[in-house]
N, C-alpha and C. Protein backbone atom coordinates (compact mmCIF):
# COMPACT_ATOMS: atom_id res chain seq x y z
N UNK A 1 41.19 -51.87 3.75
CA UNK A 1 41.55 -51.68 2.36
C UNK A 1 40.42 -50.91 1.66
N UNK A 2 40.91 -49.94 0.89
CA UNK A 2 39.62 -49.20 -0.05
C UNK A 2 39.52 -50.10 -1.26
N UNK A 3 38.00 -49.66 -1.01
CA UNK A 3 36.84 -50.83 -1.89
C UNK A 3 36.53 -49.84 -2.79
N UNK A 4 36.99 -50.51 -3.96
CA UNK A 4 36.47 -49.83 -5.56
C UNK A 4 35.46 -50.56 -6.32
N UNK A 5 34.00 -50.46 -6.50
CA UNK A 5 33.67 -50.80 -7.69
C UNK A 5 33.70 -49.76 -9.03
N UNK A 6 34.68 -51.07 -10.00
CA UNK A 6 34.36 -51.05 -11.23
C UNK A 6 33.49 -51.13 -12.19
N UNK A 7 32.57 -50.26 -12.84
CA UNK A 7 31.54 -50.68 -13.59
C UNK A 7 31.95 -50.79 -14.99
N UNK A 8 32.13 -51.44 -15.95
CA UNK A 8 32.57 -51.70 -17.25
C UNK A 8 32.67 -52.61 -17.75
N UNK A 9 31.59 -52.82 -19.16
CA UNK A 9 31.59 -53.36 -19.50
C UNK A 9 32.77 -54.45 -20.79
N UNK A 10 33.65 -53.46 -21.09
CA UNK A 10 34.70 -53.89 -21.98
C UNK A 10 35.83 -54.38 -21.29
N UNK A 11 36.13 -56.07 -21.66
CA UNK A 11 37.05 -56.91 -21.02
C UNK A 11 38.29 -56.34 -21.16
N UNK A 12 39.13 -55.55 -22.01
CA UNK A 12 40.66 -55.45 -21.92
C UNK A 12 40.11 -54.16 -21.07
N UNK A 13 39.46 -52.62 -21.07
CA UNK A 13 39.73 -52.16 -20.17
C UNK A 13 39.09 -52.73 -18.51
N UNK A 14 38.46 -53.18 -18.51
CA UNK A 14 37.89 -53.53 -17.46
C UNK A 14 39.27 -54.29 -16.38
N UNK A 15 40.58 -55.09 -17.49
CA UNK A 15 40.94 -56.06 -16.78
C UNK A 15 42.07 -55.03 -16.35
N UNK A 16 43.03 -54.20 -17.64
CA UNK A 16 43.54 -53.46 -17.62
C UNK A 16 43.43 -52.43 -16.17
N UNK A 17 42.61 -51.99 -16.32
CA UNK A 17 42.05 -51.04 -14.93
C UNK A 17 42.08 -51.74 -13.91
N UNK A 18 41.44 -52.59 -13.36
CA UNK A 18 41.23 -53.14 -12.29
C UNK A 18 42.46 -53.73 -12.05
N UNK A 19 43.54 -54.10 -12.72
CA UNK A 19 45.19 -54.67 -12.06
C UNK A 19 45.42 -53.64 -11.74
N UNK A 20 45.53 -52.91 -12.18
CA UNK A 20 45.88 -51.64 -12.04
C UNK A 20 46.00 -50.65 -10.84
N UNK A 21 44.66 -50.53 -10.62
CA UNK A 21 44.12 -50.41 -9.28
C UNK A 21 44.48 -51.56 -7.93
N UNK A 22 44.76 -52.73 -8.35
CA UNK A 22 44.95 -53.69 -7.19
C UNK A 22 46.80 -53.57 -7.07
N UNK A 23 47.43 -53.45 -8.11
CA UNK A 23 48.63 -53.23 -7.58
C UNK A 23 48.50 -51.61 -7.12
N UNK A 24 48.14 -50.80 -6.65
CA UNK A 24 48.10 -49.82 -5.80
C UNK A 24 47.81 -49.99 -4.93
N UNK A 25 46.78 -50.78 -4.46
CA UNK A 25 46.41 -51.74 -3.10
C UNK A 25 44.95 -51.41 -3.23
N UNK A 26 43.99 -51.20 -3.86
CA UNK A 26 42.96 -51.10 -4.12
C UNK A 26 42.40 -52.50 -3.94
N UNK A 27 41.07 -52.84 -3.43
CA UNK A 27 40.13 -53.53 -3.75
C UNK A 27 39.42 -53.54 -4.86
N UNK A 28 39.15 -54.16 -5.54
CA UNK A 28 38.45 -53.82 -6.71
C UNK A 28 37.27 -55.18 -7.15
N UNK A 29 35.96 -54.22 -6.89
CA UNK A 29 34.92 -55.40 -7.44
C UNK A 29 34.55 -54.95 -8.97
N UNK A 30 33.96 -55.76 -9.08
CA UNK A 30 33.93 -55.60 -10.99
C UNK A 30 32.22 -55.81 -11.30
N UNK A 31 31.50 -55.20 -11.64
CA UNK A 31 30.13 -55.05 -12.41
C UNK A 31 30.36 -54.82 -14.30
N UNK A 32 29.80 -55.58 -15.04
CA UNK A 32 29.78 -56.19 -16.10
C UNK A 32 28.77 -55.07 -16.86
N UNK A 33 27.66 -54.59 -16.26
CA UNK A 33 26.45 -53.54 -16.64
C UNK A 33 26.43 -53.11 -15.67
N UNK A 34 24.90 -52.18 -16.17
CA UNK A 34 24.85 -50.75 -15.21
C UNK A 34 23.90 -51.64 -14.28
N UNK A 35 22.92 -52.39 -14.27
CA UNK A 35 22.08 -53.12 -12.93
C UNK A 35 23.01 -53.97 -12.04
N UNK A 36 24.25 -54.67 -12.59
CA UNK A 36 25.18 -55.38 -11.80
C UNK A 36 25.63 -53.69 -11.12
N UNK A 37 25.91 -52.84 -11.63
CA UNK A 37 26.20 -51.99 -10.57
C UNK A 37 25.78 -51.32 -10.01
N UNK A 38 24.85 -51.23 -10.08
CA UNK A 38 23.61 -50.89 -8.84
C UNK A 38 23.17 -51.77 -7.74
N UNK A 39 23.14 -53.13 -8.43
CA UNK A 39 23.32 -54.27 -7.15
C UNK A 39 24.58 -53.98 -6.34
N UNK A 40 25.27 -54.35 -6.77
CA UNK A 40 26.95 -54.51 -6.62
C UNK A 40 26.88 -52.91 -5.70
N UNK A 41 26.82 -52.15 -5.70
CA UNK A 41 27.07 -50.80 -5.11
C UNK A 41 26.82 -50.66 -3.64
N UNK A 42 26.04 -51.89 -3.15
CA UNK A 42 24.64 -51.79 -2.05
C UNK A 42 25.28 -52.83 -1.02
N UNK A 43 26.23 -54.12 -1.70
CA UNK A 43 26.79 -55.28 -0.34
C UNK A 43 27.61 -55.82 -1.12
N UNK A 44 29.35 -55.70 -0.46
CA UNK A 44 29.67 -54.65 0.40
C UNK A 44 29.64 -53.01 -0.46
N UNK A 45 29.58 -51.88 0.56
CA UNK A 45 29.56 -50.75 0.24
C UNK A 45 30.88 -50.36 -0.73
N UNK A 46 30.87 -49.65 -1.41
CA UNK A 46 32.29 -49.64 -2.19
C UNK A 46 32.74 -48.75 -1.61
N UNK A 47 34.06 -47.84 -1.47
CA UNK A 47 34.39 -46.21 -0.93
C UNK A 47 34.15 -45.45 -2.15
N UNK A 48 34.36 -45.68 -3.06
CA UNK A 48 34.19 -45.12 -4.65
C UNK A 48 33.96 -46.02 -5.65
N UNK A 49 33.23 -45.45 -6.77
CA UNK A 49 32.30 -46.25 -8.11
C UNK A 49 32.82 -45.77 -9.51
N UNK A 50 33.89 -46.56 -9.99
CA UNK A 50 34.11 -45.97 -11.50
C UNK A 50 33.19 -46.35 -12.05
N UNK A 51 32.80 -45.37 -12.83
CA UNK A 51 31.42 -45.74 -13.98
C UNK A 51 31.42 -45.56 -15.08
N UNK A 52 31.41 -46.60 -15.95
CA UNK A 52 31.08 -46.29 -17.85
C UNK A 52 29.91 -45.79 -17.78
N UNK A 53 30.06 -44.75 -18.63
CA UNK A 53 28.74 -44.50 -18.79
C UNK A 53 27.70 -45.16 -20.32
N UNK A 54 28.78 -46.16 -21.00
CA UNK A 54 28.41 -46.85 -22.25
C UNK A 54 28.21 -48.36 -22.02
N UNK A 55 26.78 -48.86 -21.34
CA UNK A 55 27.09 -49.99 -20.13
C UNK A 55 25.61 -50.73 -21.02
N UNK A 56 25.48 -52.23 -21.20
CA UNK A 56 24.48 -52.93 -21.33
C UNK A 56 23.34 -52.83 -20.18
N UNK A 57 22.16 -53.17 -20.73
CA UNK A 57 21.25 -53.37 -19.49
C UNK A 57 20.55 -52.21 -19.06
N UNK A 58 21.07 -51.12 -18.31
CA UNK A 58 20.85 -49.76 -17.82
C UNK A 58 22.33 -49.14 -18.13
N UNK A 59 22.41 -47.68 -18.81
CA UNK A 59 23.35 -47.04 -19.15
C UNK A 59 24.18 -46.76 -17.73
N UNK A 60 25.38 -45.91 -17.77
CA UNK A 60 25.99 -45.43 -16.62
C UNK A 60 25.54 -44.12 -16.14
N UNK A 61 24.56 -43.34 -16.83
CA UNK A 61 23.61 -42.18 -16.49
C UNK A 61 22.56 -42.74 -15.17
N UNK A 62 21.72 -44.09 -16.18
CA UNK A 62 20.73 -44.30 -15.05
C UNK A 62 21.37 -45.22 -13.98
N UNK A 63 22.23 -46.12 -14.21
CA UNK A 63 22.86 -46.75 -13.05
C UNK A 63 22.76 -45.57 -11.86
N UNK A 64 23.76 -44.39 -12.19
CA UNK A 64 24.42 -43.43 -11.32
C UNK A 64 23.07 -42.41 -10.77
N UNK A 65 22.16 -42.56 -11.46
CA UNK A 65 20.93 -41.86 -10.41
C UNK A 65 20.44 -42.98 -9.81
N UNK A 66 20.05 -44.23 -9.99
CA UNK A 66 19.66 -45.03 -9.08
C UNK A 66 20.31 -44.73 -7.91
N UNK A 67 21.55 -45.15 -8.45
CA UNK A 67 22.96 -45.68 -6.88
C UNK A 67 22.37 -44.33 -6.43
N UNK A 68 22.59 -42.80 -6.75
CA UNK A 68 22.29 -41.86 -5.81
C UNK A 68 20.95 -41.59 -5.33
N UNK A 69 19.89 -41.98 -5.96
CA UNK A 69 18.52 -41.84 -4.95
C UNK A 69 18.57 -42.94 -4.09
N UNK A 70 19.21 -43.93 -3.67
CA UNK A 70 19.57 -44.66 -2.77
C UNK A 70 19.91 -44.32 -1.42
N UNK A 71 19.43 -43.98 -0.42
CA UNK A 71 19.55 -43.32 0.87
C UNK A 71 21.13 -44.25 1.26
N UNK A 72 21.40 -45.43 1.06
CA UNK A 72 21.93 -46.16 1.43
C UNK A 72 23.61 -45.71 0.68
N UNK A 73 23.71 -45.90 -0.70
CA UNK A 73 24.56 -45.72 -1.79
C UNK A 73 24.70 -44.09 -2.06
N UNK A 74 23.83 -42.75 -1.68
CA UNK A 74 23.70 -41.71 -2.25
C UNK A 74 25.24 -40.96 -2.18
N UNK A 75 25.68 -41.22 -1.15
CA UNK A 75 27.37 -40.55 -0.70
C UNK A 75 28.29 -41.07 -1.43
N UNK A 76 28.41 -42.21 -1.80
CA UNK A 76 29.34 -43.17 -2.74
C UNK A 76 30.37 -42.01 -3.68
N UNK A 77 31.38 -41.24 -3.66
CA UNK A 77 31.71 -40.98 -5.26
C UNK A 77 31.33 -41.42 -5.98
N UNK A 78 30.62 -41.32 -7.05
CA UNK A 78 31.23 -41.66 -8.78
C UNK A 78 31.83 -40.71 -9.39
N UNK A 79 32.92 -41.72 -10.51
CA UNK A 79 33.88 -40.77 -11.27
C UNK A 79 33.06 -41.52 -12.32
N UNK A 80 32.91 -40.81 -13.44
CA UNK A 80 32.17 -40.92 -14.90
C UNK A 80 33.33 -41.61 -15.39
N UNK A 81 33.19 -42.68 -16.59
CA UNK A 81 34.42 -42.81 -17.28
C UNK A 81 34.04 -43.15 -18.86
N UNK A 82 34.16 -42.49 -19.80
CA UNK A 82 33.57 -42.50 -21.14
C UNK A 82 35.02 -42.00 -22.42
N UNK A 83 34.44 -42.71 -23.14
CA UNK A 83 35.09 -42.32 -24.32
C UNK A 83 35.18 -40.98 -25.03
N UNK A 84 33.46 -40.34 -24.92
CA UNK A 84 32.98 -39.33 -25.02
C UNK A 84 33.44 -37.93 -24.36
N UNK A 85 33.76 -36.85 -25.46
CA UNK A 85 34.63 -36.12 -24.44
C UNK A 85 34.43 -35.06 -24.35
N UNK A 86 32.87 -34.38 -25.09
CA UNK A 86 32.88 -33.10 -25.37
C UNK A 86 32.23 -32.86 -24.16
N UNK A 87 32.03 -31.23 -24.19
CA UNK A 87 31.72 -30.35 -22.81
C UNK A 87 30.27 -31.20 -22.12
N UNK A 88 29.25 -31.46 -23.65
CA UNK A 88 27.97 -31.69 -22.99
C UNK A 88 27.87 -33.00 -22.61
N UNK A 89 28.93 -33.97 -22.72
CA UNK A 89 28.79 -35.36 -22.72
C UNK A 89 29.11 -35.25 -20.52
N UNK A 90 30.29 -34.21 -20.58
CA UNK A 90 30.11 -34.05 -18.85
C UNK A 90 29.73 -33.31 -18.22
N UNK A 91 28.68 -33.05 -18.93
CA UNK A 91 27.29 -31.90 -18.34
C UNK A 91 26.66 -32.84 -17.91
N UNK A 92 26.56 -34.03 -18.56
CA UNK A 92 25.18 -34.52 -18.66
C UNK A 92 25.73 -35.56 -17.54
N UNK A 93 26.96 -36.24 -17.41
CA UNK A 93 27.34 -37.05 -16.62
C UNK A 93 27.26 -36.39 -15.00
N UNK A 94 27.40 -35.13 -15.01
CA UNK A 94 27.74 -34.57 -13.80
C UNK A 94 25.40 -34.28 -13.42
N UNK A 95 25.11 -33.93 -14.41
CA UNK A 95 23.66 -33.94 -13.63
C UNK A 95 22.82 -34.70 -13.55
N UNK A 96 23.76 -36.60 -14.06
CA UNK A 96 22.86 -37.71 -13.90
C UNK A 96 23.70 -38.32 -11.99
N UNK A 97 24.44 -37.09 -11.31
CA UNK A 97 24.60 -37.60 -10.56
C UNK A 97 26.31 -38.10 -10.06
N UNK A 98 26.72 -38.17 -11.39
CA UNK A 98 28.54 -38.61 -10.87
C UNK A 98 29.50 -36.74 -9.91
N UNK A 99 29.94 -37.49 -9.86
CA UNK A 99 30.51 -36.45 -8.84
C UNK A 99 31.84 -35.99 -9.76
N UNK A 100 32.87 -36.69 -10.66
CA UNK A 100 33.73 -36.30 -11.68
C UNK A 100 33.95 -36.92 -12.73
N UNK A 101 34.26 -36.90 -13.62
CA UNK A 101 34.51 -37.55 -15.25
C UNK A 101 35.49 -37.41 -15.79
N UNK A 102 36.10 -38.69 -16.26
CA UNK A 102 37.52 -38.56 -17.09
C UNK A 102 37.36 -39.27 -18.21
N UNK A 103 37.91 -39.16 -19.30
CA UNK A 103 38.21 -39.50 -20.08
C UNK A 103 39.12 -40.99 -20.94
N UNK A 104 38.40 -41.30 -21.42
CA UNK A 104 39.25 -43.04 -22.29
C UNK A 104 39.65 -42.55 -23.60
N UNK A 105 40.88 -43.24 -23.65
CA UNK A 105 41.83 -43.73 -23.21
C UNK A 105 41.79 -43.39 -21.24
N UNK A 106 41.89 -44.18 -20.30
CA UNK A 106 42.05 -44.14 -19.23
C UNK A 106 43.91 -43.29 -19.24
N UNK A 107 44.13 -42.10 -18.32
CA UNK A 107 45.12 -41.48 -18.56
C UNK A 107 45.51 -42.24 -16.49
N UNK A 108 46.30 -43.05 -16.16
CA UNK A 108 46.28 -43.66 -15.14
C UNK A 108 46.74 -42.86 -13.80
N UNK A 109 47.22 -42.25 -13.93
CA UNK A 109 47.90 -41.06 -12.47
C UNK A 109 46.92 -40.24 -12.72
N UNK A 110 46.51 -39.28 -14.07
CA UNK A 110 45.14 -38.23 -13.55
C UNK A 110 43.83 -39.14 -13.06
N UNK A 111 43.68 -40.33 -13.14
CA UNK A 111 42.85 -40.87 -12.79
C UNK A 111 42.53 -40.85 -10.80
N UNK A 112 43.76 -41.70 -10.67
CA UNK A 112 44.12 -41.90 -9.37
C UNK A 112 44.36 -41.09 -8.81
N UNK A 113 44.88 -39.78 -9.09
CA UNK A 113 44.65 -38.15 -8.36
C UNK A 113 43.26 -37.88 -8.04
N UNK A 114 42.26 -38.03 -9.36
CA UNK A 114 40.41 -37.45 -8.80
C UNK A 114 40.14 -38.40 -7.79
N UNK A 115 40.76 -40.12 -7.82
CA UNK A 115 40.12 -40.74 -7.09
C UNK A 115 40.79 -40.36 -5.27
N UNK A 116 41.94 -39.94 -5.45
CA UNK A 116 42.36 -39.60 -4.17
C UNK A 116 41.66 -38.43 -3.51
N UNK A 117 41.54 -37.56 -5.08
CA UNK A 117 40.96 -36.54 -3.56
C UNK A 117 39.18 -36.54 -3.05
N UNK A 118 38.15 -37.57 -3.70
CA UNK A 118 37.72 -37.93 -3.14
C UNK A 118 37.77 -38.80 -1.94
N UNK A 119 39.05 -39.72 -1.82
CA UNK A 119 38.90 -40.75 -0.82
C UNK A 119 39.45 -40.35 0.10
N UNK A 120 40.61 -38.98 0.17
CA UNK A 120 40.85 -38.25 1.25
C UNK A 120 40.45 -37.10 2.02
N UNK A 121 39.14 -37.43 1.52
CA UNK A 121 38.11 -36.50 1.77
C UNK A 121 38.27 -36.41 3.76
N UNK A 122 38.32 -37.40 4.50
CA UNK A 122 37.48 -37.68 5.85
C UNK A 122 38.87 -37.25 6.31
């Protein structure tokens, strides 16, 4: 089964999303902040990392360079996921390290399209 961690901190999307993802047949672990997901990223390995980038603790910028200077975590996808929507908000997401960024309101099929064509990568 593909293993998703969720990083997000807001309970209706967090819960919203993650059913979401499990009735597709997704696994889905759940990180609360950006250090729960940096732990959380490392055992078990996830196949892909949705990431807020508006996260208590450590933001979803520095979460997502940790997880990638991580020899262990560095391959992981991340998809960015923010409220924030202008050009430089996914400039900045894409050179702290995420690999794509979408937009909240969560739009649920363009979502699960970026996440496919990372996971059908192999």
């Amino acid at each position: 089964m593909t293993r998703i961690l969720l990083v997000e901190d807001n309970e209706m999307n967090r819960d919203m999303l993650s059913r979401r993802l499990e009735r597709k047949g997704f696994e889905v672990i759940i990180a609360v902040d950006g250090q729960e997901g940096v732990d959380k990223s490392k055992n078990p390995l996830p196949d892909l990392i949705l990431m807020d980038m508006d996260l208590p603790i450590i933001d979803g910028m520095e979460a997502t360079r940790r997880i990638k200077a991580d020899p262990e975590t560095k391959d992981i996808p991340i998809i960015a996921l923010t409220a924030h929507a202008l050009a430089d908000d996914r400039t900045k997401a894409l050179q702290a390290g995420c690999d794509d960024y979408d937009t909240k309101p969560i739009e649920f099929s363009r979502l699960t399209e970026k996440m496919d064509a990372f996971l059908n990568k192999g």
